[in-house]
Protein backbone atom coordinates (compact mmCIF):
# COMPACT_ATOMS: atom_id res chain seq x y z
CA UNK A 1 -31.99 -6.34 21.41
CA UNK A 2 -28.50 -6.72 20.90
CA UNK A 3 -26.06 -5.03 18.25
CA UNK A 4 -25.82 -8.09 17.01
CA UNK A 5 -29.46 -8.98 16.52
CA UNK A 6 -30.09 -5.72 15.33
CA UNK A 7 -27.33 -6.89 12.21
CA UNK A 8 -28.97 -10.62 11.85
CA UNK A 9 -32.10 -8.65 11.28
CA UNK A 10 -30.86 -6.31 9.18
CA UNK A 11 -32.48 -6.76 5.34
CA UNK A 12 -29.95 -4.85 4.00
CA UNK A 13 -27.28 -6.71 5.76
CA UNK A 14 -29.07 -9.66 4.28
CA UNK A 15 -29.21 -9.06 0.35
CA UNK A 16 -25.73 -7.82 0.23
CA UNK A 17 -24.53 -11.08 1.85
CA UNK A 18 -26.18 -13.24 -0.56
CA UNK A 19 -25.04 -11.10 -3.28
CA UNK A 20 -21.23 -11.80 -2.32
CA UNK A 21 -19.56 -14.83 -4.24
CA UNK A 22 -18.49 -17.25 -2.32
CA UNK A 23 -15.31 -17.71 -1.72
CA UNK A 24 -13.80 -21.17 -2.73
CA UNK A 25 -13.09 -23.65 -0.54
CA UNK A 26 -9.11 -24.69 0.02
CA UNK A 27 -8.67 -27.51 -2.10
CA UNK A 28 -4.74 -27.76 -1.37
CA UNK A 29 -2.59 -29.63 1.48
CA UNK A 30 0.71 -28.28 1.57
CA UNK A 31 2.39 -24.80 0.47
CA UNK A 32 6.07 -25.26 -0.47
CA UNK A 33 8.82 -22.94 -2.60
CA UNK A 34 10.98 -24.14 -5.31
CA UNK A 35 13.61 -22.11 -7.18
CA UNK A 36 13.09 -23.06 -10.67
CA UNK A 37 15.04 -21.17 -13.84
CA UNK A 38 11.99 -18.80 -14.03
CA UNK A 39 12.44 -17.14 -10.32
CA UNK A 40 11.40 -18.81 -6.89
CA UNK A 41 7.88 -20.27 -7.09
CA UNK A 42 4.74 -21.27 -4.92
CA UNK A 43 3.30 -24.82 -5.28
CA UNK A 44 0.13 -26.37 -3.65
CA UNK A 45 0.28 -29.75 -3.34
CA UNK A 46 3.36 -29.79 -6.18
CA UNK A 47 1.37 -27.31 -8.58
CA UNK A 48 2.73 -23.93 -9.68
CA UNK A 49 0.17 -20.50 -8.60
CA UNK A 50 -0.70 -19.06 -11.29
CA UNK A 51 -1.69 -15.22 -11.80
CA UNK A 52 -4.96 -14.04 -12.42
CA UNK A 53 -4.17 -14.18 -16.23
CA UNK A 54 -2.84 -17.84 -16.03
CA UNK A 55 0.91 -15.90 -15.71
CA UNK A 56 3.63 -18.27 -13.32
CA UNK A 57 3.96 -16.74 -10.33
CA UNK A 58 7.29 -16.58 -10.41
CA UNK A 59 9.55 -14.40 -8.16
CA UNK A 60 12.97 -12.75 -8.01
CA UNK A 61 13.85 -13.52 -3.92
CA UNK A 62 12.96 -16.78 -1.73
CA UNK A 63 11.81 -14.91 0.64
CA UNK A 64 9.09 -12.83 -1.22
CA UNK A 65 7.92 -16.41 -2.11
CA UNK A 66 8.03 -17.72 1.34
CA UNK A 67 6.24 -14.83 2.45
CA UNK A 68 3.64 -14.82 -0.42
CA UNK A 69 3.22 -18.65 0.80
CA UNK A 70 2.57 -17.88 4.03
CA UNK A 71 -0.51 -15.58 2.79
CA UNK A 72 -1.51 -19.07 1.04
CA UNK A 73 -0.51 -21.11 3.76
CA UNK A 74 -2.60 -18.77 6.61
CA UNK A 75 -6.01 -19.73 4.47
CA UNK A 76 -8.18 -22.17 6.49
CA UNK A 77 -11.44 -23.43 5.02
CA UNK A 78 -11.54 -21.16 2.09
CA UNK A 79 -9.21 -18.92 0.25
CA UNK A 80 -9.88 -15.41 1.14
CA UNK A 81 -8.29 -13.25 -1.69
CA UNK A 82 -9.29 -10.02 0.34
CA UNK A 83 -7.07 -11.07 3.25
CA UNK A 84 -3.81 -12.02 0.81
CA UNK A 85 -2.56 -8.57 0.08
CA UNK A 86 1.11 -9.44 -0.81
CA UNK A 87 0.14 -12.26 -3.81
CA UNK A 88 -2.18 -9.22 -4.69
CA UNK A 89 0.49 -7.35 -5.05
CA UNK A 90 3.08 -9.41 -6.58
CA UNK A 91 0.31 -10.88 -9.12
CA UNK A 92 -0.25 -7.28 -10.45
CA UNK A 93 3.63 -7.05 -10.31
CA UNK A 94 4.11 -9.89 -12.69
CA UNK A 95 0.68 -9.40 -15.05
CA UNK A 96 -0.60 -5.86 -15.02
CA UNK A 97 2.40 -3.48 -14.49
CA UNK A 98 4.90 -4.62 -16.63
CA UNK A 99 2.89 -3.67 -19.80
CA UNK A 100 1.89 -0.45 -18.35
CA UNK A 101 4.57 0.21 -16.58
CA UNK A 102 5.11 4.33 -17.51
CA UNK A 103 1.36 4.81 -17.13
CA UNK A 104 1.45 2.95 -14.01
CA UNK A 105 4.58 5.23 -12.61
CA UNK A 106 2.99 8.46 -13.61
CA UNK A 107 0.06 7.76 -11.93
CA UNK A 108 2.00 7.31 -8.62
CA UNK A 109 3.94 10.57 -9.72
CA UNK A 110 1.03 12.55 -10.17
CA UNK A 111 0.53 12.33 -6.65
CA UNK A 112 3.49 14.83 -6.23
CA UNK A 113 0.73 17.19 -7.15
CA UNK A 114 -1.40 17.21 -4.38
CA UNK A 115 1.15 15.13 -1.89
CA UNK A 116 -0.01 14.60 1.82
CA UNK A 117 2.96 16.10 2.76
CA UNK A 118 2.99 19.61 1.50
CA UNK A 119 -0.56 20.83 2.72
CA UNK A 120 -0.13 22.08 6.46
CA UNK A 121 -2.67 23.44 8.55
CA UNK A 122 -2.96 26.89 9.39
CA UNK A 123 -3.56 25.76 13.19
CA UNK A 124 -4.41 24.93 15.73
CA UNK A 125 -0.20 25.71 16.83
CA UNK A 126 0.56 21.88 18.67
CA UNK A 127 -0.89 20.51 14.81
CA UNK A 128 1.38 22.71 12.82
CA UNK A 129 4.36 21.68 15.28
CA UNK A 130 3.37 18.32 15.12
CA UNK A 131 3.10 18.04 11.09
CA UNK A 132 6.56 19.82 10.81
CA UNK A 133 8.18 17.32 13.06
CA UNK A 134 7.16 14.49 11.26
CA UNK A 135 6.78 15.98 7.65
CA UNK A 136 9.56 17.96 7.80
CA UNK A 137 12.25 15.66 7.98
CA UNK A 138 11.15 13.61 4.73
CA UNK A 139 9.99 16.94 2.81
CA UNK A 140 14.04 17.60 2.90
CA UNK A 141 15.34 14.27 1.87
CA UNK A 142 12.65 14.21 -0.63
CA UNK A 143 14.10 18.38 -1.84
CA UNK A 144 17.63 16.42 -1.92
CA UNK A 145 16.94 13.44 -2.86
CA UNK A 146 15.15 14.62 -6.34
CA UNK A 147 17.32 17.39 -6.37
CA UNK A 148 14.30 20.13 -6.63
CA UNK A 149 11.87 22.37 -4.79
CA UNK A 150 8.87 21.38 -3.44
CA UNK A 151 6.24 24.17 -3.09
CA UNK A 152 4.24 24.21 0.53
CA UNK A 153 0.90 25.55 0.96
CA UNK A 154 -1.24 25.98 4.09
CA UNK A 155 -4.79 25.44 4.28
CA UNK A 156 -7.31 23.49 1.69
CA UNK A 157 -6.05 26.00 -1.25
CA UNK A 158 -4.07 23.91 -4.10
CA UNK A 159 -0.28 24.46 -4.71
CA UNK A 160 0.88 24.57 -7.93
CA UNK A 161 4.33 22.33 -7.80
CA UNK A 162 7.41 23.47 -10.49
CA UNK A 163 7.00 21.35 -13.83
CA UNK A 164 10.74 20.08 -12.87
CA UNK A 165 9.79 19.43 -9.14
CA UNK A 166 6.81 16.86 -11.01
CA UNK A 167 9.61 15.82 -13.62
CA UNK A 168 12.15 15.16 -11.05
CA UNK A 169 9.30 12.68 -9.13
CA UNK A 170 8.32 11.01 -12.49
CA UNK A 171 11.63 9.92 -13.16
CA UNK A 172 12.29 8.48 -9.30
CA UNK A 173 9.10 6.67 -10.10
CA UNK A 174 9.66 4.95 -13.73
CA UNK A 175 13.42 3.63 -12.12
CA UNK A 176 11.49 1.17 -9.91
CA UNK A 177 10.65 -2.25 -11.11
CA UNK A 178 7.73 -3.53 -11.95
CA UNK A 179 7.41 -5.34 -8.54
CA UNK A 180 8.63 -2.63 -6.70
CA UNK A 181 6.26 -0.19 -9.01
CA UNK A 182 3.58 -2.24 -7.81
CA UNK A 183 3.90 -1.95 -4.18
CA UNK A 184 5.16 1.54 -4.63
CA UNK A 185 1.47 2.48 -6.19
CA UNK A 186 -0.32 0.36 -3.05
CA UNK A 187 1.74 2.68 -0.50
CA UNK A 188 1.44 5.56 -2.35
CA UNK A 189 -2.37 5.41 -2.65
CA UNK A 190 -2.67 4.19 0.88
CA UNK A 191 -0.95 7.53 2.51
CA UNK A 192 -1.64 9.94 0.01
CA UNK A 193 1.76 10.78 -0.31
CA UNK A 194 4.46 9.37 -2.86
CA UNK A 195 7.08 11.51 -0.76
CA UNK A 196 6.20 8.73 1.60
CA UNK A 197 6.36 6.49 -0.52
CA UNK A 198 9.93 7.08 -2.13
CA UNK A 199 11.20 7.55 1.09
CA UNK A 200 10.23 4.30 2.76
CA UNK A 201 11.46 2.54 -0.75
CA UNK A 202 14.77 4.19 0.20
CA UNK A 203 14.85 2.93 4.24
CA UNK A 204 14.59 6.63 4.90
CA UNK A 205 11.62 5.93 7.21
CA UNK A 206 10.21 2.54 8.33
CA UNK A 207 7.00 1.17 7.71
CA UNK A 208 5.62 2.01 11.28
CA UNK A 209 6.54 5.72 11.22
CA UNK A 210 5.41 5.92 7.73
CA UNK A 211 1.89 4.73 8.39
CA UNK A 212 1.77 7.17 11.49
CA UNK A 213 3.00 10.06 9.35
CA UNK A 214 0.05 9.28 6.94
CA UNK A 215 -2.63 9.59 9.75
CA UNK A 216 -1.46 12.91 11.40
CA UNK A 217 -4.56 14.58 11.03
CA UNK A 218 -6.43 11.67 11.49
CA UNK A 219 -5.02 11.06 15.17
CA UNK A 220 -5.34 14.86 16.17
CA UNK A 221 -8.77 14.52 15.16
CA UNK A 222 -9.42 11.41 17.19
CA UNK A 223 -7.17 13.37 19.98
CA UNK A 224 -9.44 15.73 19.97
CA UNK A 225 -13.17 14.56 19.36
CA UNK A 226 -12.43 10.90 19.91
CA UNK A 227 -11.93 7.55 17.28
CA UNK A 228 -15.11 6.43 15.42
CA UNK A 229 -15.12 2.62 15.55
CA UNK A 230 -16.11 2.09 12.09
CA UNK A 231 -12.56 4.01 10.63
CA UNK A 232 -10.47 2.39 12.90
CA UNK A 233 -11.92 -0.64 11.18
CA UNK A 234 -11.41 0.94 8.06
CA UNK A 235 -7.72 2.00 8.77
CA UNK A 236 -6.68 -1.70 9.87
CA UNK A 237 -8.14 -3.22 7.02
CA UNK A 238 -5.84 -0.54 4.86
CA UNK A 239 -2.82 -0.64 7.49
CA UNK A 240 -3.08 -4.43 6.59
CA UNK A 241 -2.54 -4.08 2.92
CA UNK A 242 0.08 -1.16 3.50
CA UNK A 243 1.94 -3.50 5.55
CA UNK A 244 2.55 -6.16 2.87
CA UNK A 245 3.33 -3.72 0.41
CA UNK A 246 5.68 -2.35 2.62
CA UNK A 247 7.23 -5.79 3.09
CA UNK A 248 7.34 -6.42 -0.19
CA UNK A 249 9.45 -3.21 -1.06
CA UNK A 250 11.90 -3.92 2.35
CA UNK A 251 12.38 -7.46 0.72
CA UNK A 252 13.38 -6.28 -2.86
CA UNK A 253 15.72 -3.13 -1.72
CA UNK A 254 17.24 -5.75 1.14
């Protein structure tokens, strides 16, 4: 029996599939963009995308619109919103953010807390080389950047940062808009780390070397005792979102 007869058989398998909506069918022809006085929009067939809450998707740049289109134009029998990470993003830009925009911000700030970044391993030596030459070079833009200390610790043990270390990374945060605040929050979440975070908003890292300074641990790991098939899964379905966030910020800092 194969692995995939072993799946179709699967009862498990089974009632979770049934319990999953279905996913609507594409009822649309063509995807176009039209700069309109409320920002550039996406039309289907000559109609404005809406937001979730029935808000015009409406957007600062052409190109953020062309390449939230594409997302609509890349669906093929039905829409998928799972795969369409970018109008994900920019919906909960226009609609959810902007009236929670502080609580939104500190939430990525908190993150300064317990930040990817500043938890190095004690060893094995090549890991604590390896995490210094990546880490290191944003941990000191981040220090000058925000203008404050950042506290390392090594091990599992929590690190207590300075109350104006967490200050100085709440107000970074709140400056972004509520577009940018959204993808910020997306990266930020993804990595772990809104060192990371800030720092690709700024162009001090690109997306690629950003989402391989998140997984340092990860790859020695898989170095070491090999990948699992099922997180590398995992990890492109998340790269996947990352990436459009990513985009999203390189588009509105261009």
């Amino acid at each position: 029996m194969t692995r995939q007869d072993v799946e179709n058989s699967d009862p498990m398998r089974k009632a979770q599939e049934l319990m999953r909506p279905a996913l609507p069918k594409r009822f649309y022809k063509d995807v176009s963009v039209e700069a309109r006085e409320e920002g550039h929009v996406v039309l289907l067939d000559g109609r404005t995308v809406k937001t979730p809450g029935k808000l015009t998707l409406a957007l600062p740049l052409a190109e953020l619109a062309e390449a939230v289109a594409e997302e609509w134009r890349a669906q093929v029998e039905v829409i998928d919103p799972g795969v369409m990470h970018m109008t994900r993003i920019v919906n909960s830009g226009i609609e959810a953010v902007p009236a929670k925009h502080q609580e939104v911000a500190d939430v990525v700030a908190a993150y300064a807390g317990t930040d990817l970044l500043c938890y190095r391993a004690d060893g094995p030596e090549r890991l604590v080389e390896r995490q210094a030459e990546i880490w290191g070079p944003v941990h000191a833009w981040a220090e000058e950047t925000l203008g404050t200390r950042l506290v390392l610790a090594q091990g599992v043990m929590p690190v207590e940062q300075p109350a104006e270390t967490l200050a100085a990374v709440r107000e970074a945060v709140r400056r972004f808009t509520s577009l940018e605040l959204a993808a910020l929050h997306t990266v930020t979440t993804l990595t772990g780390s809104v060192l990371l975070a800030l720092a690709l908003a700024a162009g001090e890292i690109d997306a690629e070397r950003t989402w391989a300074a998140a997984h340092v641990d990860e790859d020695w790991n898989a170095e070491l005792w090999g990948q699992d098939a099922e997180a590398m899964r995992l990890r492109e379905t998340k790269q996947a979102e990352f990436e459009a966030a990513a985009k999203v910020l390189a588009l509105l800092s261009a």
